[in-house]
Structure formats: C-alpha cells, structure tokens
C-alpha atoms as a PDB file:
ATOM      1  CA  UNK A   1      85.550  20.383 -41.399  1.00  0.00           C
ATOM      2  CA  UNK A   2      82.968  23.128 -41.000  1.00  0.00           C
ATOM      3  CA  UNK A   3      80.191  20.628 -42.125  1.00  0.00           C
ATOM      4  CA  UNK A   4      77.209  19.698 -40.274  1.00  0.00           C
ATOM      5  CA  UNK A   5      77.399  16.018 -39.853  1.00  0.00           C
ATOM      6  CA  UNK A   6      73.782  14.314 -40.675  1.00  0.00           C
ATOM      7  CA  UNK A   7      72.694  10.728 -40.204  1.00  0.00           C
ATOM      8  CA  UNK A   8      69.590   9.570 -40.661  1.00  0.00           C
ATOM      9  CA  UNK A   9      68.837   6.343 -39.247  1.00  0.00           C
ATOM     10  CA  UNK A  10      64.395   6.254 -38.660  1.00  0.00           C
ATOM     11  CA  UNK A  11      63.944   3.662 -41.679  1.00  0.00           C
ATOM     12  CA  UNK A  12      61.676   0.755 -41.456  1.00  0.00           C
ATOM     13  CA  UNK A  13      64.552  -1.411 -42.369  1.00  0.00           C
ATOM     14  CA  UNK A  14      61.698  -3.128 -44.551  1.00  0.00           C
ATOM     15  CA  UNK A  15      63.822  -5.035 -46.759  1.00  0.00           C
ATOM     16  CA  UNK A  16      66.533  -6.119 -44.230  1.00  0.00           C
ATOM     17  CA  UNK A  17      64.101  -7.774 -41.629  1.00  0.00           C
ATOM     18  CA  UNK A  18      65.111  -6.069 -38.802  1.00  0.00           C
ATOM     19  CA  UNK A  19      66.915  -2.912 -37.701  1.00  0.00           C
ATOM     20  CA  UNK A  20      69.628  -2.562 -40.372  1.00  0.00           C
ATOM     21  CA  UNK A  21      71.553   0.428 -38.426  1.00  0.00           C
ATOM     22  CA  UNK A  22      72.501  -2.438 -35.465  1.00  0.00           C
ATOM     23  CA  UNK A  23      73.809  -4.965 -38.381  1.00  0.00           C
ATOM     24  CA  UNK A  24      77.234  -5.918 -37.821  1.00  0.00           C
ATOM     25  CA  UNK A  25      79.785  -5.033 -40.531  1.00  0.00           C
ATOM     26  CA  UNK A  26      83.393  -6.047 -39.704  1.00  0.00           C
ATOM     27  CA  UNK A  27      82.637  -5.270 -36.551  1.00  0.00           C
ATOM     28  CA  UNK A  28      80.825  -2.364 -36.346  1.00  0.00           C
ATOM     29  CA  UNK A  29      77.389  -1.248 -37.124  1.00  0.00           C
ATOM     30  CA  UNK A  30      76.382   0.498 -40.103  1.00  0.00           C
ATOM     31  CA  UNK A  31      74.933   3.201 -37.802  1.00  0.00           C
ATOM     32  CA  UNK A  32      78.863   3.466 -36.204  1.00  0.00           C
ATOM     33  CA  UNK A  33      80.302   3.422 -39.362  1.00  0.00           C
ATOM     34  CA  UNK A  34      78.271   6.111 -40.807  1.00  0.00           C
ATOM     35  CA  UNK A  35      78.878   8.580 -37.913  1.00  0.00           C
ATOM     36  CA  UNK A  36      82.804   7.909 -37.985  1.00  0.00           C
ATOM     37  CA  UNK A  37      82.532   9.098 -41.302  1.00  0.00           C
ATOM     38  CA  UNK A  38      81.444  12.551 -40.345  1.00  0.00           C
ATOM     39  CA  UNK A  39      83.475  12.535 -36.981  1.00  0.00           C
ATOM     40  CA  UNK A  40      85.292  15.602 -38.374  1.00  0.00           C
ATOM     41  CA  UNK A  41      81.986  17.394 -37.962  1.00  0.00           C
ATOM     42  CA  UNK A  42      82.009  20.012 -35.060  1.00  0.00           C
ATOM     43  CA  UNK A  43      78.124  19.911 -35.113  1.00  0.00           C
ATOM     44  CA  UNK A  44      76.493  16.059 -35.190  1.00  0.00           C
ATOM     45  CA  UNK A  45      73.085  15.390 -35.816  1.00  0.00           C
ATOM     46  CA  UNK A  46      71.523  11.919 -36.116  1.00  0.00           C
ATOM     47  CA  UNK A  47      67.752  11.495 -37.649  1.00  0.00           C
ATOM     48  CA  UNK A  48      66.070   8.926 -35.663  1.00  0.00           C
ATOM     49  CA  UNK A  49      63.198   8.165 -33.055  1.00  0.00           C
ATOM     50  CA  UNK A  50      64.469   9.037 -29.788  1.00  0.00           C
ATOM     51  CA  UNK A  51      66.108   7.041 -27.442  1.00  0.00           C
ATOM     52  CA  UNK A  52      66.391   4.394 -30.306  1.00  0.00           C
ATOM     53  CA  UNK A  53      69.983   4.414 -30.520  1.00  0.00           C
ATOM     54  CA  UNK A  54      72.951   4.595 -28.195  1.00  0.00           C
ATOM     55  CA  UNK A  55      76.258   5.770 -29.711  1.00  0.00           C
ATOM     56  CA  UNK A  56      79.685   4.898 -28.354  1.00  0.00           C
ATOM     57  CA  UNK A  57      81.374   7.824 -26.644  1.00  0.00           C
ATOM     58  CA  UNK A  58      84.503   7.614 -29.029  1.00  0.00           C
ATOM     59  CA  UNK A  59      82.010   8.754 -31.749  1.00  0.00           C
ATOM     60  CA  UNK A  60      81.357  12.016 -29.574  1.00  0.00           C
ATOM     61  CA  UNK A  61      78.248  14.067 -29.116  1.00  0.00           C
ATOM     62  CA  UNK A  62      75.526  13.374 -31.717  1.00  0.00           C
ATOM     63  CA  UNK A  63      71.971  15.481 -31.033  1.00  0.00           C
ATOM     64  CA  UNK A  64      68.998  13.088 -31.803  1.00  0.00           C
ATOM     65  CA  UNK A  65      66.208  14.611 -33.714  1.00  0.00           C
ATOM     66  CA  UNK A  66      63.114  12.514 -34.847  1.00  0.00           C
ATOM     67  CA  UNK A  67      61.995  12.665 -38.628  1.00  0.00           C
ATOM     68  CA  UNK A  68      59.654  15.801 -38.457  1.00  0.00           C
ATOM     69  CA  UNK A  69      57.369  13.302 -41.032  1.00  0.00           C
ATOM     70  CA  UNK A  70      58.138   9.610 -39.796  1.00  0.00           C
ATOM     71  CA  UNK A  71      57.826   7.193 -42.402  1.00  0.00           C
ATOM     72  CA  UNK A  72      58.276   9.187 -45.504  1.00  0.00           C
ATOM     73  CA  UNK A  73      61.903   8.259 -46.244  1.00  0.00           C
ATOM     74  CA  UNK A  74      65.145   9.848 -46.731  1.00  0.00           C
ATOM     75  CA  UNK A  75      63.733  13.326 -47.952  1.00  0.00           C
ATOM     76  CA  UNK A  76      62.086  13.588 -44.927  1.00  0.00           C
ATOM     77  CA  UNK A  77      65.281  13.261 -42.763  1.00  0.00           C
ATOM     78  CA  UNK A  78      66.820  15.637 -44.777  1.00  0.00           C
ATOM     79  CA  UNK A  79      64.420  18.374 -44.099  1.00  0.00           C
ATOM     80  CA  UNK A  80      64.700  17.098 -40.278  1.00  0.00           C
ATOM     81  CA  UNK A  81      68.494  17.747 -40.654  1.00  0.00           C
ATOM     82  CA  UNK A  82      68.044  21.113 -42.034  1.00  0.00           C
ATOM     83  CA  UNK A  83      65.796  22.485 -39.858  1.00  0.00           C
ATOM     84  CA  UNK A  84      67.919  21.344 -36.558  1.00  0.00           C
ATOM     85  CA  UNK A  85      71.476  22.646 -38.645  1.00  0.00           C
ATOM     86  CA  UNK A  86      72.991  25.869 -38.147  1.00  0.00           C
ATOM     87  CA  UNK A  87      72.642  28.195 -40.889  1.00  0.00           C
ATOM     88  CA  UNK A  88      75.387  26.477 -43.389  1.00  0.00           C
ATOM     89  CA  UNK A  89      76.307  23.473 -44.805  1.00  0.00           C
ATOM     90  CA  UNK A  90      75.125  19.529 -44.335  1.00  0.00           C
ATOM     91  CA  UNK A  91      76.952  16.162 -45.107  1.00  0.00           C
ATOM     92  CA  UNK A  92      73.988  14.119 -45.065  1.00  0.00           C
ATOM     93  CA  UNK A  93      74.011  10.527 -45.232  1.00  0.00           C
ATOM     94  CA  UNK A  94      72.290   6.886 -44.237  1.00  0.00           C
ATOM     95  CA  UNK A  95      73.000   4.124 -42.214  1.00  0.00           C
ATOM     96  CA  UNK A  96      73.393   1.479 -45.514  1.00  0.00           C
ATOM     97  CA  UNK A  97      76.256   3.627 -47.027  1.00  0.00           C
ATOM     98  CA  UNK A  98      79.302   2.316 -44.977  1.00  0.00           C
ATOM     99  CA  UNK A  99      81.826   2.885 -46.856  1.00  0.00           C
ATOM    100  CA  UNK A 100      81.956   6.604 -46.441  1.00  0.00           C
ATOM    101  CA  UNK A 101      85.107   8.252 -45.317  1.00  0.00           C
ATOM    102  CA  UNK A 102      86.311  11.646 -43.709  1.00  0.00           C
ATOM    103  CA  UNK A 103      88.253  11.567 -47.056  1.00  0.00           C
ATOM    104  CA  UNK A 104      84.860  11.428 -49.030  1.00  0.00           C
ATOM    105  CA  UNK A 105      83.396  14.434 -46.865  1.00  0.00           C
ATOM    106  CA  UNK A 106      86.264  16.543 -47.135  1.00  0.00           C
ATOM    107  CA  UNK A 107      86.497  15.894 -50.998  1.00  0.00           C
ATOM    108  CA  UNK A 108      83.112  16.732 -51.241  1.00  0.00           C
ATOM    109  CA  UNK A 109      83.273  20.352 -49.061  1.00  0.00           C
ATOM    110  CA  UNK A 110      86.305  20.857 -51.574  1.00  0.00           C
ATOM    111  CA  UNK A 111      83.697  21.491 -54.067  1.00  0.00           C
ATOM    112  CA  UNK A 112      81.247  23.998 -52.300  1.00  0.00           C
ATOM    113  CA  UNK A 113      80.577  27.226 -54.850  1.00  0.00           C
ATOM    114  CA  UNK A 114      78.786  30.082 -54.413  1.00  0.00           C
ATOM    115  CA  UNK A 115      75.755  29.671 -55.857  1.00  0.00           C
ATOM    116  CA  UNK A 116      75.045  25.833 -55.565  1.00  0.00           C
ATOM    117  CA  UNK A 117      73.136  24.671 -53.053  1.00  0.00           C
ATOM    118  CA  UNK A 118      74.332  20.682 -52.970  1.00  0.00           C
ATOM    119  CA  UNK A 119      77.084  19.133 -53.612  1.00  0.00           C
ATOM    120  CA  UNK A 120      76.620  15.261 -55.134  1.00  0.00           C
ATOM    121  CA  UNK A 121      79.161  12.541 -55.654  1.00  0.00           C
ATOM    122  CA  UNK A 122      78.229  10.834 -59.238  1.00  0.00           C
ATOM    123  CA  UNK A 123      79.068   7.016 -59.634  1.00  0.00           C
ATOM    124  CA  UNK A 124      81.199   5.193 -62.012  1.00  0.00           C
ATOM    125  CA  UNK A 125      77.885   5.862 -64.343  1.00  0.00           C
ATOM    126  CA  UNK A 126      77.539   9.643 -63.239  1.00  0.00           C
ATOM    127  CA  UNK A 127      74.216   9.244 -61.670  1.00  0.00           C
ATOM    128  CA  UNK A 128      74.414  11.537 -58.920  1.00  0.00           C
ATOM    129  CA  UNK A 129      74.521  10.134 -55.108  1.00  0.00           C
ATOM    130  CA  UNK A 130      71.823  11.714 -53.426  1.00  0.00           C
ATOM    131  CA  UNK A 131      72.312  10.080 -49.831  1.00  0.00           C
ATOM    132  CA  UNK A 132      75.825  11.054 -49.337  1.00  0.00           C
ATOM    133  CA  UNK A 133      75.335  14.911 -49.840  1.00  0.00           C
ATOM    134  CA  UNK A 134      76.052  18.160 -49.133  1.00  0.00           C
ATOM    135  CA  UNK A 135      73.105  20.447 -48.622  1.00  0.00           C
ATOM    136  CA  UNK A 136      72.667  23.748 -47.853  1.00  0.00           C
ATOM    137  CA  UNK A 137      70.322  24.694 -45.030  1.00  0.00           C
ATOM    138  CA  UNK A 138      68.670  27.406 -47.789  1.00  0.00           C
ATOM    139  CA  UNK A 139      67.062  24.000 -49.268  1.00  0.00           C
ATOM    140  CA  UNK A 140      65.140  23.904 -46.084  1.00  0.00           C
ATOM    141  CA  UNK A 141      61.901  25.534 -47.741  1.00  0.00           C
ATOM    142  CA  UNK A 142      62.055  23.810 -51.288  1.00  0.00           C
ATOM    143  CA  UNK A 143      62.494  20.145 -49.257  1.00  0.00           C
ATOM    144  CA  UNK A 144      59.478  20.998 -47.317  1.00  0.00           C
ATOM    145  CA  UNK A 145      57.666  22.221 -50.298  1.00  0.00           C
ATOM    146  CA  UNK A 146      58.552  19.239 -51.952  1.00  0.00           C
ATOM    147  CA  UNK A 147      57.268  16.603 -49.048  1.00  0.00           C
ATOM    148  CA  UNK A 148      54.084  18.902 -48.889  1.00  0.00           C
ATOM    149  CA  UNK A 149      53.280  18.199 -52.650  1.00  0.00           C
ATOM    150  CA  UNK A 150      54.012  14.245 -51.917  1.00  0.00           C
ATOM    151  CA  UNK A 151      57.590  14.077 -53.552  1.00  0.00           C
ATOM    152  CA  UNK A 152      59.212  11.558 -51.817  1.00  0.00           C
ATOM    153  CA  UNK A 153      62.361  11.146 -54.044  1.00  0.00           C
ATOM    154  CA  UNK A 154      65.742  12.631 -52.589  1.00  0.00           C
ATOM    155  CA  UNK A 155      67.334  13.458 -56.101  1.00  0.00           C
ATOM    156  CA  UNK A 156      64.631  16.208 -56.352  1.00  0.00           C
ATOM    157  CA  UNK A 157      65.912  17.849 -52.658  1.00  0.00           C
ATOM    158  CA  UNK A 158      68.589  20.334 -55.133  1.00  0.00           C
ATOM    159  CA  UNK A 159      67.639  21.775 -58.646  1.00  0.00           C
ATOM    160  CA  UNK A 160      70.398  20.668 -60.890  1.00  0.00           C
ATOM    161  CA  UNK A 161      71.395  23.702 -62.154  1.00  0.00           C
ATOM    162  CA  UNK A 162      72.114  24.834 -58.192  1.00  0.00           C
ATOM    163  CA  UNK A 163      74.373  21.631 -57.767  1.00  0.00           C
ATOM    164  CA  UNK A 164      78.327  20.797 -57.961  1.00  0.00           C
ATOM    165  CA  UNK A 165      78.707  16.896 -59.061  1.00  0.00           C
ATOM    166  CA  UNK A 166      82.156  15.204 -58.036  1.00  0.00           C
ATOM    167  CA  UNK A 167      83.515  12.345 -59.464  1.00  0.00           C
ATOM    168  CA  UNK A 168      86.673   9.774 -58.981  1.00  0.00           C
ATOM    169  CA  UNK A 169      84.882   7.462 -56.490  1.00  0.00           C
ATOM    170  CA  UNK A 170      85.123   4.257 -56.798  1.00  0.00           C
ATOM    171  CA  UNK A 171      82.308   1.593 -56.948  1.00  0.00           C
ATOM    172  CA  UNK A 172      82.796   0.624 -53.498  1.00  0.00           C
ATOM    173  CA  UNK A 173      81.662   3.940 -52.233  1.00  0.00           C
ATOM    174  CA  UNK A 174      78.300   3.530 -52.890  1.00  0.00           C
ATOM    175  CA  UNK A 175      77.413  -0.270 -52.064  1.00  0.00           C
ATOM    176  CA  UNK A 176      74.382   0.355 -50.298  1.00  0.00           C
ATOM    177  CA  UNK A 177      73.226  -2.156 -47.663  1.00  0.00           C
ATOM    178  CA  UNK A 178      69.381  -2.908 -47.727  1.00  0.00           C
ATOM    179  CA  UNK A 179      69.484  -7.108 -47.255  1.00  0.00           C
ATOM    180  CA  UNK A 180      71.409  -8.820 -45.134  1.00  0.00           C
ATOM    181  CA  UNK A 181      73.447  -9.929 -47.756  1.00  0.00           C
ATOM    182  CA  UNK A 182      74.608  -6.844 -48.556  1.00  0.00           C
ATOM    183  CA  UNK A 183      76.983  -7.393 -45.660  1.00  0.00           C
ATOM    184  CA  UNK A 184      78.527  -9.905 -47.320  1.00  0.00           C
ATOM    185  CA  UNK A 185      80.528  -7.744 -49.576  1.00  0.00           C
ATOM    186  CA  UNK A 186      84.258  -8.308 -49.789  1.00  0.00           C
ATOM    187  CA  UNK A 187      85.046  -4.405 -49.083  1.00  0.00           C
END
C-alpha cells in the first residue's frame, strides 16, 4: 500500500480510567492492534506525546509526532498526521478501533478518485466512519481552519461532496473501545 499509516494515540482515555492504548485485547494492546492494521504502510506515523509509547519491533518503524494542539481530540491528530505526511494519502485511525485490518485499508485505497479528498467506510446504518479514514494531505489547511474556528468534530475534516463512502463492513468493524468493558466483546 502507498498509504501513509496514521495512529493517533494522545487521548485522555477519560472514560476508560486509565491509558486505553496499553489495554489488553486478546493479547495485544489496542495501540498494537491498530498499527498492525496499517503495517502495509511504507511510511508510519503515530500521534502521541513523546516517549509515551514503545512499539514492538515486529510492528516496524513508526515516527512519533505529538498532537500539534494537545487535548483537542481526534481532529487535532489528524491535522498532526497531515502536516508530518508526505504529500499523498493518509489511513488515519485510533487506538479504540481494533478491529481494523490490512484488508479494510486496502479496500478503502481501492476507492481513491480524483477529485475526493477522503475516503470513509459507512456502517451497517451508512453513517460515515470518520476515525478509520483516508485523507488527503490537501485537507491539511481546511483541518487547521477548522480547529482555529473551534470545530472539534472529525466528520467535518472532508466536505461531503469531496468524499468516496464504502460500504460492506460488518458491525464488528467499528466496535469502538472507550470503557473497559468494551474489551469484553466476543470478536
């Protein structure tokens, strides 16, 4: 894949109680399993305060960037993402979607057009998936526009009409892990 890979991992973990990207999910931490997703990525970037995390050499090289606007949520590790990226493409995710695959990225880059600028997985309801995304680096301005005005919300990173949605995934693909009983789900 040609794909920038993009975690980002500099939550509060508010709801979970402590540091939900070092929870244990058969055996692996939602942090691991979200970079093994993107492992086909030539270029790895992960979105978190430095020195926070420690990744397992079998994952490969992963270039830590802080949150260029700590505390402001997912939008803001976006525009952290695209400002460290290459000029291209970026599967951008979080730590509480483990149930990601290569297979999801690589159905998702399948969909790239000229002229969008994201590329969205939609539900079993078609709501879009904002947090397991393609983005263009072009966004880079409009997210940073965006946080500058006080948006906050990651479904306003792409303008609608310059985004590809892809459906077929199942439920499973979006259980999102923000308690620790999230964990708990029979997978």
């Amino acid at each position: 894949m040609w794909l920038t890979g993009a975690v980002t991992a500099g939550g509060r973990s508010s709801r979970f109680g402590s540091d939900k990207a070092l929870a244990l999910l058969e055996g692996r931490t939602l942090l691991e399993r979200a970079c093994a997703s993107l492992q086909d990525c030539p270029a790895r970037l992960l979105i978190a305060p430095p020195g926070r995390y420690v990744l397992p050499a079998h994952l490969g090289r992963w270039d830590t960037h802080p949150d260029r606007r700590p505390g402001e949520g997912p939008l803001a590790g976006l525009e952290s993402a695209l400002t460290h990226a290459p000029p291209g493409w970026v599967a951008f995710t979080g730590v509480d979607l483990p149930w990601l695959t290569p297979d999801y990225w690589r159905t998702l880059s399948a969909a790239i057009t000229p002229g969008r600028l994201s590329v969205q997985a939609t539900d079993g309801q078609d709501r879009p998936q904002p947090l397991a995304a393609l983005y263009h680096t072009d966004l880079l301005a409009h997210v940073s526009a965006l946080l500058d005005s006080g948006e906050r919300r990651l479904r306003r990173a792409a303008p609608p009409e310059h985004t590809a949605l892809v459906g077929g995934f199942t439920a499973r693909t979006f259980l999102n892990v923000n308690t620790p009983d999230g964990l708990m789900v029979d997978g």
